[in-house]
Protein backbone atom coordinates (compact mmCIF):
# COMPACT_ATOMS: atom_id res chain seq x y z
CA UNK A 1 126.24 110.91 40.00
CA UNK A 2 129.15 108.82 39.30
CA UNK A 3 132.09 108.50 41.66
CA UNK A 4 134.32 110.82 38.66
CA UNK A 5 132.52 113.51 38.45
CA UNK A 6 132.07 114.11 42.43
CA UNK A 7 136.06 114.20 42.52
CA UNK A 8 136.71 116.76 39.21
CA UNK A 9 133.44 118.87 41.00
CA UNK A 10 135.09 119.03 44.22
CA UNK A 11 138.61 119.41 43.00
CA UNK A 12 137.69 122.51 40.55
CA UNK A 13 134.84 123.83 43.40
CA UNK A 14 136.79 123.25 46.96
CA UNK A 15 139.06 125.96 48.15
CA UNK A 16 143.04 125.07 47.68
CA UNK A 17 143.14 125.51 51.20
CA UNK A 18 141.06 123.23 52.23
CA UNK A 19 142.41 120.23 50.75
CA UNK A 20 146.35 119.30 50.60
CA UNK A 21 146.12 116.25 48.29
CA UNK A 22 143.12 114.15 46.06
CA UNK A 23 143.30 110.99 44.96
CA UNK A 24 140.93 108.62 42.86
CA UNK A 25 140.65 105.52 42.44
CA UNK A 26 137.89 102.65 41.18
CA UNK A 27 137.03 101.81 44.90
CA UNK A 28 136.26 105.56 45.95
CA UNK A 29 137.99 108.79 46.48
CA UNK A 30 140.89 110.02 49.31
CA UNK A 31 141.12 113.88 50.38
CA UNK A 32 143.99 114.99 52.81
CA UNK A 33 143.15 117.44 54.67
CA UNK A 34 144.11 119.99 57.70
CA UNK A 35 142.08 119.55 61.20
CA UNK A 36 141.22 123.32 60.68
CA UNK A 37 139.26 122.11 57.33
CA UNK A 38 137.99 118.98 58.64
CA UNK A 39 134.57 120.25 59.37
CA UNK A 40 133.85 122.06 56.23
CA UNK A 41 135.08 119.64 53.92
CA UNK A 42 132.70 117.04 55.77
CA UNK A 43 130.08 119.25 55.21
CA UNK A 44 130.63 120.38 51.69
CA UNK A 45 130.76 116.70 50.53
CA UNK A 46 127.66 115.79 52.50
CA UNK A 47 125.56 118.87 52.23
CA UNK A 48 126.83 120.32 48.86
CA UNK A 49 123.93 119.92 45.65
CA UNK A 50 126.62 118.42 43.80
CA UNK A 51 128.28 115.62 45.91
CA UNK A 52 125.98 114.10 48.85
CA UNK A 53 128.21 111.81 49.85
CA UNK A 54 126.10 109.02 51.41
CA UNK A 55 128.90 107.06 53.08
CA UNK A 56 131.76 107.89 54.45
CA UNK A 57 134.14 105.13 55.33
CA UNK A 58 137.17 106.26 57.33
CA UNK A 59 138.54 109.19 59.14
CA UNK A 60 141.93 108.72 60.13
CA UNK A 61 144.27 110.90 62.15
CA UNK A 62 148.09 111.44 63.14
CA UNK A 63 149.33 112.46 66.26
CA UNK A 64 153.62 113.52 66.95
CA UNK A 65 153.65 113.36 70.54
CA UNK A 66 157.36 114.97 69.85
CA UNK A 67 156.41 117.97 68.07
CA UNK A 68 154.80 121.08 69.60
C-alpha cells in the first residue's frame, strides 16, 4: 500500500482524539499526538490490517519544566 492511502485510512479511521494534527508529505507521514494516545496510535499503525507500518523513524517529545 502506498504511503497516500495509509494517511486518508488513518485520518478517516483514527479517533479525533487521538491525533491533534496530520501531515503528508513525499518523504513519509507526521501525526501529533497526546502522551495519553501515544500507545494506541503506535499500535494501530503497526498492528492495524490496513497500515503495518514497517518503520518508524522518530519519536520526539517536549518537556516545560515551568509548567505544572
Amino acid at each position: 500500500m502506498d504511503n497516500q492511502f495509509i494517511f486518508k485510512y488513518s485520518w478517516e479511521t483514527l479517533p479525533i482524539s487521538w491525533v491533534k494534527k496530520m501531515e503528508r508529505s513525499e518523504h513519509g507521514n507526521r501525526s501529533d499526538t497526546n502522551t495519553d494516545y501515544l500507545f494506541q496510535l503506535l499500535c494501530f499503525l503497526k498492528f492495524h490490517t490496513y497500515t503495518r507500518v514497517q518503520v518508524l523513524i522518530d519519536i520526539c517529545g517536549v518537556d516545560y519544566p515551568s509548567r505544572k
